[in-house]
Protein backbone atom coordinates (compact mmCIF):
# COMPACT_ATOMS: atom_id res chain seq x y z
CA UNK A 1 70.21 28.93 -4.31
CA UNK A 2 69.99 26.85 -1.16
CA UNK A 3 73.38 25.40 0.07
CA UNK A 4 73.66 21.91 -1.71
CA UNK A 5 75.32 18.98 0.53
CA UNK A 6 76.93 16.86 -2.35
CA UNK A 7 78.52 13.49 -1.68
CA UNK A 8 81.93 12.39 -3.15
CA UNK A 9 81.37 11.00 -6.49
CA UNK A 10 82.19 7.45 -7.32
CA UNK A 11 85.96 6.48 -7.28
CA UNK A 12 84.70 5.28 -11.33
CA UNK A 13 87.69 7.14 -13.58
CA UNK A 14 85.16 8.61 -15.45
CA UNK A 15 83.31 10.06 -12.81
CA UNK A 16 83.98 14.03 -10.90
CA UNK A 17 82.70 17.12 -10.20
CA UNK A 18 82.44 19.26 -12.95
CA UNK A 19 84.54 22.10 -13.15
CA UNK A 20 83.10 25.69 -12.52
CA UNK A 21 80.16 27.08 -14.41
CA UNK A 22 82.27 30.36 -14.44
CA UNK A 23 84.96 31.71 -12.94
CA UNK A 24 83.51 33.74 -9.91
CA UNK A 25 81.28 30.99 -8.49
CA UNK A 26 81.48 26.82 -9.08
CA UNK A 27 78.24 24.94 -9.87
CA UNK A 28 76.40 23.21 -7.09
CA UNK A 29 75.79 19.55 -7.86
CA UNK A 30 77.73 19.45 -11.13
CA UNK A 31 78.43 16.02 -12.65
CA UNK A 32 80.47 15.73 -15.68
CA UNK A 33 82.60 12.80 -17.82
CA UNK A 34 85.67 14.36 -18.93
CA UNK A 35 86.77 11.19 -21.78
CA UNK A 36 84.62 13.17 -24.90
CA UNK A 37 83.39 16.85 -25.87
CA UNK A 38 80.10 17.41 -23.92
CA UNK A 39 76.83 16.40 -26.08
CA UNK A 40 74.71 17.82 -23.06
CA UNK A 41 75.84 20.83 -20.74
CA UNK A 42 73.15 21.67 -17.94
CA UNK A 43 73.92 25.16 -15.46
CA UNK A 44 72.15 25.50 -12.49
CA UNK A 45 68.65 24.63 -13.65
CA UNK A 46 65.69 25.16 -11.76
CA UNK A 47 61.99 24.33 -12.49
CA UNK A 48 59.65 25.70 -10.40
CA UNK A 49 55.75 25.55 -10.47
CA UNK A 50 52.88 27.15 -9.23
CA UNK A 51 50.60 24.94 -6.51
CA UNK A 52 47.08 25.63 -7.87
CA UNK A 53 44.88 27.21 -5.01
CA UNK A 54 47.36 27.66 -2.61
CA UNK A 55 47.87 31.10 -3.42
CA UNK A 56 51.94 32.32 -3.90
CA UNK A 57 52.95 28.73 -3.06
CA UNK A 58 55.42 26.92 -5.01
CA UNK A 59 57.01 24.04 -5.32
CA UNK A 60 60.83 23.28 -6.53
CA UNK A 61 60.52 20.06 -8.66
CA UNK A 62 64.13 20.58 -9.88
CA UNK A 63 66.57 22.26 -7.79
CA UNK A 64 70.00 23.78 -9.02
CA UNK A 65 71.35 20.97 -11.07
CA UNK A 66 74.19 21.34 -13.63
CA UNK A 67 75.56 18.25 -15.09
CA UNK A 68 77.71 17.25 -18.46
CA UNK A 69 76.99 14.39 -19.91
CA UNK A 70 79.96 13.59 -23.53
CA UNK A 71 78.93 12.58 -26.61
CA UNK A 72 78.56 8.87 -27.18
CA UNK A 73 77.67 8.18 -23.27
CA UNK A 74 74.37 6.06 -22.04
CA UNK A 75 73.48 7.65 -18.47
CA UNK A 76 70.97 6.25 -16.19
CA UNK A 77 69.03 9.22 -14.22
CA UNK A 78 67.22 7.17 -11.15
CA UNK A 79 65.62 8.29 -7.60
CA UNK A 80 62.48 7.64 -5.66
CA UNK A 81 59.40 8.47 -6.88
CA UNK A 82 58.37 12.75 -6.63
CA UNK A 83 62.55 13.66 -7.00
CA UNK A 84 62.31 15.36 -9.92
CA UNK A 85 64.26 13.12 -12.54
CA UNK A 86 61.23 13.07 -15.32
CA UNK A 87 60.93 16.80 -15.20
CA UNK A 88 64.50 17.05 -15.47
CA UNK A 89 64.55 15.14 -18.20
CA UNK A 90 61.56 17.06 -19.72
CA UNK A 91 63.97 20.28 -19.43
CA UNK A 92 66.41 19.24 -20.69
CA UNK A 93 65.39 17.58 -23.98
CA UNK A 94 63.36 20.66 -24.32
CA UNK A 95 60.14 19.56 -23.72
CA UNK A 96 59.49 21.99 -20.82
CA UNK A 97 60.89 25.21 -20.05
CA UNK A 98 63.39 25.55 -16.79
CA UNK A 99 62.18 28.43 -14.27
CA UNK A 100 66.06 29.55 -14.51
CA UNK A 101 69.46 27.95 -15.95
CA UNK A 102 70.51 26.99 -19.17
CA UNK A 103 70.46 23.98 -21.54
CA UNK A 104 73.16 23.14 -23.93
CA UNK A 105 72.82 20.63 -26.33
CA UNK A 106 75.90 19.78 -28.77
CA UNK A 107 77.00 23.27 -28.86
CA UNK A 108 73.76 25.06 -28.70
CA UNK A 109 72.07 26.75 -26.38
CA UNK A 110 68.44 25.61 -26.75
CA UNK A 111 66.85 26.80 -23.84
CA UNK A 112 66.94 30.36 -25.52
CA UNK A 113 65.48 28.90 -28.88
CA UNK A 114 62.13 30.33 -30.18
CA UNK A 115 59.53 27.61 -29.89
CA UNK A 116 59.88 27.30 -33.55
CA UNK A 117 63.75 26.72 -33.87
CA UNK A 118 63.63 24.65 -30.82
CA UNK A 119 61.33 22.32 -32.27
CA UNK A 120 63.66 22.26 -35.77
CA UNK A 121 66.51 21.54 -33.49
CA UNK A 122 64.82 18.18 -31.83
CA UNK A 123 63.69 17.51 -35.02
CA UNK A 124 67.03 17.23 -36.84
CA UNK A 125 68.96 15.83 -33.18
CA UNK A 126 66.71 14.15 -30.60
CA UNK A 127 65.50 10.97 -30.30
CA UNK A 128 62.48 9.84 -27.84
CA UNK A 129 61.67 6.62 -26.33
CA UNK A 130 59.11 6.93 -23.47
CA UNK A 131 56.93 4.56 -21.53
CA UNK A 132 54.07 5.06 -23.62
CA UNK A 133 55.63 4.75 -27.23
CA UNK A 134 53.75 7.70 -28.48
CA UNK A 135 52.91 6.22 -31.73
CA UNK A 136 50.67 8.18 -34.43
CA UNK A 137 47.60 4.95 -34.55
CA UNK A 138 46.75 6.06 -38.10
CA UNK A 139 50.31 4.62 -39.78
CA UNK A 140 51.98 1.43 -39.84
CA UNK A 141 54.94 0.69 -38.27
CA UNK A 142 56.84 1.36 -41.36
CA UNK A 143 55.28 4.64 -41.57
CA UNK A 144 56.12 5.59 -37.56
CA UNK A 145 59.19 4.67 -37.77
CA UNK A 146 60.07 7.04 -41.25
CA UNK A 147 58.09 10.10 -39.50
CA UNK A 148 60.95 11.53 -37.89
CA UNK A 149 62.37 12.11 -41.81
CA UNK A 150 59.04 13.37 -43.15
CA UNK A 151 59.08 15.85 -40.31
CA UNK A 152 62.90 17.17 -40.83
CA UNK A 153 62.05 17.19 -44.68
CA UNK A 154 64.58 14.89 -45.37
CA UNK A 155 62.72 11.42 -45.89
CA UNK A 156 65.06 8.78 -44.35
CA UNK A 157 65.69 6.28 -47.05
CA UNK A 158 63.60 2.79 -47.08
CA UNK A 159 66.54 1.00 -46.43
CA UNK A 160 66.92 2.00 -43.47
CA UNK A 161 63.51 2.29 -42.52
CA UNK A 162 63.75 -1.76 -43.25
CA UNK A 163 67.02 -2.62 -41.87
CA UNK A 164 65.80 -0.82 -38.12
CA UNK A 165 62.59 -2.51 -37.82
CA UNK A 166 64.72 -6.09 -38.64
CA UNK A 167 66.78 -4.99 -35.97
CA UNK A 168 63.81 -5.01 -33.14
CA UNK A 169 62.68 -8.60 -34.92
CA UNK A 170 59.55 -6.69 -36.97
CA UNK A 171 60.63 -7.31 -39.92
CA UNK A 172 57.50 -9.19 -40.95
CA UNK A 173 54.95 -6.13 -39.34
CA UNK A 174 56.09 -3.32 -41.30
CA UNK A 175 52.44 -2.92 -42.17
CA UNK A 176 50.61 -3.32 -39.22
CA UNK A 177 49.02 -0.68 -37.21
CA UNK A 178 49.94 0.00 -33.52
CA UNK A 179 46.39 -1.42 -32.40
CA UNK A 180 47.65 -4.96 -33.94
CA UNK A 181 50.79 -5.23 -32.11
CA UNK A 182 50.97 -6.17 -28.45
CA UNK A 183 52.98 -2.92 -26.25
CA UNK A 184 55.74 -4.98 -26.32
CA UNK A 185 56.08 -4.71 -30.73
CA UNK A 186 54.99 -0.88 -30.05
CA UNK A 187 57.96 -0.28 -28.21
CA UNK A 188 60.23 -2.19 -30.79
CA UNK A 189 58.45 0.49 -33.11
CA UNK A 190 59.79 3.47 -30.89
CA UNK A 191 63.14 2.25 -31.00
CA UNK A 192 63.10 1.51 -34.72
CA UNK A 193 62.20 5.04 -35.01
CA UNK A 194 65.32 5.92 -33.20
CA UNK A 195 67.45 3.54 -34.76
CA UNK A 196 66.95 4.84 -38.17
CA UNK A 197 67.31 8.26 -37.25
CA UNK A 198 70.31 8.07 -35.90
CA UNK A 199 69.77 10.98 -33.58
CA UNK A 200 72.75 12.81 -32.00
CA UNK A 201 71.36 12.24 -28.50
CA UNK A 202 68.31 9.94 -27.12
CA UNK A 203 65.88 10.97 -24.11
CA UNK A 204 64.63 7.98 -22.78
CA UNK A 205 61.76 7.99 -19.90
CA UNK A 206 60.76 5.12 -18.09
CA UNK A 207 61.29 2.98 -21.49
CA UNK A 208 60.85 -0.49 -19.78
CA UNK A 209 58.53 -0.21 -17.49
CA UNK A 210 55.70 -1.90 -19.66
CA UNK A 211 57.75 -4.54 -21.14
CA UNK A 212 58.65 -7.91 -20.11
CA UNK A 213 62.30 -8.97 -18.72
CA UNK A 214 63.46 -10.77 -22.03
CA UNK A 215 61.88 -6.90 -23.81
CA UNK A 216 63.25 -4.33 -21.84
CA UNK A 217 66.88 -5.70 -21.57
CA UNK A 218 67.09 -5.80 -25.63
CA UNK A 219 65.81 -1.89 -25.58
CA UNK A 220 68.82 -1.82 -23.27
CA UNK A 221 71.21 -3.35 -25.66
CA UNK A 222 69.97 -1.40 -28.57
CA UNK A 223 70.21 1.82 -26.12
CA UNK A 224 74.25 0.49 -25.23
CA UNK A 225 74.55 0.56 -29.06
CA UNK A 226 73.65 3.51 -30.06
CA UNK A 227 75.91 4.67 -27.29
CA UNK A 228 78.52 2.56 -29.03
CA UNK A 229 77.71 4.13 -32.35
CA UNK A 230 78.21 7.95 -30.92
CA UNK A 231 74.56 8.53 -29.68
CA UNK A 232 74.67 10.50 -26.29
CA UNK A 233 71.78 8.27 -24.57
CA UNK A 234 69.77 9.91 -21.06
CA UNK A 235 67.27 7.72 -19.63
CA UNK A 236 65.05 8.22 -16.56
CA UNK A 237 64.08 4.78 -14.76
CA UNK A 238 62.93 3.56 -11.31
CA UNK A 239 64.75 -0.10 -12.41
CA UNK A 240 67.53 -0.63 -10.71
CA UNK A 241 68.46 -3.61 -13.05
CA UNK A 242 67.53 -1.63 -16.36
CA UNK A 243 69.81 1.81 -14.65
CA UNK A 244 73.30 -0.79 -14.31
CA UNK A 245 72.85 -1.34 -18.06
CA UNK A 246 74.21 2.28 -18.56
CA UNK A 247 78.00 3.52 -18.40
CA UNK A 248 76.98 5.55 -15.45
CA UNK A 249 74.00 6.48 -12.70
CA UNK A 250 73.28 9.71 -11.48
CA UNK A 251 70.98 9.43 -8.28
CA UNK A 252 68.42 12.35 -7.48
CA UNK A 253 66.75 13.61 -4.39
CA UNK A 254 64.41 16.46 -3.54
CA UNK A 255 65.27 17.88 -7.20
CA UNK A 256 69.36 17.72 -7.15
CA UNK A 257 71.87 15.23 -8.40
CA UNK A 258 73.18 13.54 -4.95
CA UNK A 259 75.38 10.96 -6.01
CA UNK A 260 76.87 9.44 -9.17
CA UNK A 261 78.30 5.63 -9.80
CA UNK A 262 79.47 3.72 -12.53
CA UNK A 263 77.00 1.12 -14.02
CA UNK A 264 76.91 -2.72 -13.84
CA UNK A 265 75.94 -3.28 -10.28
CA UNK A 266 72.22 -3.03 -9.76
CA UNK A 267 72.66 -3.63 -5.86
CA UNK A 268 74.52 -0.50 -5.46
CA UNK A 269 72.01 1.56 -7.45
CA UNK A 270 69.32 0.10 -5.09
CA UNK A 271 71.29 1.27 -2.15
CA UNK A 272 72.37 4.66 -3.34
CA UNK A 273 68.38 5.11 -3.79
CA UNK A 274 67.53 4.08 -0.36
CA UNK A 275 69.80 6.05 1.59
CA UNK A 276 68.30 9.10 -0.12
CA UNK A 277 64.74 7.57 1.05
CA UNK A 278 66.01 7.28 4.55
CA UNK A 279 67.99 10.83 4.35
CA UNK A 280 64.80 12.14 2.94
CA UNK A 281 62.81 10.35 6.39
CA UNK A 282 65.42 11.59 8.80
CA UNK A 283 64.98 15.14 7.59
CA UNK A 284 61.27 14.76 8.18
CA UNK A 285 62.01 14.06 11.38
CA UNK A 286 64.00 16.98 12.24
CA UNK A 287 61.57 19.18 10.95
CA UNK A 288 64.03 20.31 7.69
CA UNK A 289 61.65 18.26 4.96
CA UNK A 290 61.72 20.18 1.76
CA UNK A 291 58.34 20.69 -0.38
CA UNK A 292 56.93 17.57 -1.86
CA UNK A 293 58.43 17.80 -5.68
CA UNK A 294 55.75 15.84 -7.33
CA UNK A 295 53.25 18.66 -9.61
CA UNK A 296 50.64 17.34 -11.55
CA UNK A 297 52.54 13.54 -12.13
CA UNK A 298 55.73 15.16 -14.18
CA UNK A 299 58.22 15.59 -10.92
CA UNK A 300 58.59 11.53 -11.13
């Protein structure tokens, strides 16, 4: 693994280096909360992909990173555009496979799951919010939002199916379809679905970049609830505003965690992102740039 230059974290209390992966060697880049039991343990992952046509060329969308995020935390995951923070996010929540390193996820180790048992293990854990709020167009709103239950086998009881989608301010659409709500109500939909699940631990990709100001900052207070409630929350955004609504921000570049800072101040997010812009510009300059990280969209 190439040698990893990582700034001092934050002076936040909750905020240092991990401590070592193992024993005989620490872990590059490692960012870790030490208040709660880990919900999410990442070692040293790596995703690495194949540039189509260009022979043995490849391309390291995420480089090295281990990180520990406790149960009952909402963590912000921001950088430029092409660092790598969506298809760390996709790695870790399982949705993609990591070219090396290891996923843990409340005890288990679910990057060696089957396909099978890793998709039981989402199912009965993970939540999903994403840009596009991946609703099935054929149910209601009611319906979408009791899937998750229908899927584990265990239908989630109507009460709570009710109660969630009062919480997003839908209680008079349970019955619509997703092509009669505006993308704002479709996103209230998503995170009904998540409310009523209660899921162990939220993934959360670029959830406010279609809404509206008055929108995306009550997905952020339902998000900073669910943290409140026990839900570990990880959520990918380019919004500086939307990433100091989370306990703490973890800043990528080129693939690796470079910095981490507490929330609340959406000035020093912006910063901490532009210096890794103009680090990223001065190593062009000196001839050290490291391969573009964006493949096919995902390396966001």
């Amino acid at each position: 693994m190439r040698t990893q230059q990582i700034p001092p974290p934050s002076s936040h209390p909750h905020l240092a280096p991990a401590a070592p992966a193992a024993p005989a060697r620490r872990a590059e880049g490692a960012w870790a909360c030490h208040d709660a039991p880990p919900a999410v343990l990442v070692t040293d992952l790596s995703r690495i992909f194949p540039l189509p046509g260009r022979g043995r060329e490849k391309v390291t969308a995420v480089d090295g990173v281990s990180l520990t995020l406790p149960a009952g935390s909402f963590t912000a995951l921001v950088g430029a555009s092409g660092c790598g923070k969506s298809t760390l996010l996709q790695c870790v929540a399982g949705l993609d496979a990591p070219s090396s390193g290891t996923v843990n996820l409340l005890g288990t180790t679910t990057s060696r799951l089957r396909p099978r048992a890793a998709a039981r293990f989402r199912a009965d854990h993970v939540g999903f919010v994403f840009q596009d709020d991946n609703l099935v167009t054929s149910l209601s709103a009611r319906d979408n939002v009791a899937l998750p239950g229908r899927l584990r086998h265990r239908p989630l009881p109507r009460r709570a199916v009710t109660q969630a989608l009062e919480r997003v301010g839908l209680g008079a659409q349970t019955r619509h379809l997703p092509h009669e709500m505006s993308g704002g109500e479709r996103q209230r939909v998503a995170v009904a679905r998540v409310l009523a699940s209660c899921p162990d631990i939220v993934f959360a990709d670029e959830p406010t970049a279609a809404l509206d100001v008055a929108a995306g900052t009550e997905v952020l207070r339902w998000f900073r609830e669910l943290a409140g409630a026990g839900t570990t929350v990880l959520m990918v955004t380019h919004d500086a505003s939307a990433a100091a609504a989370a306990d703490s921000v973890l800043v990528m570049s080129a693939g690796r965690i470079v910095a981490a800072l507490p929330g609340g101040d959406p000035q020093a997010v912006s910063q901490a992102v532009l210096a890794t812009r103009s680090q990223e510009r001065t190593g062009q300059r000196q001839g050290s740039q490291r391969p573009d990280s964006q493949v096919g969209g995902e390396a966001r």
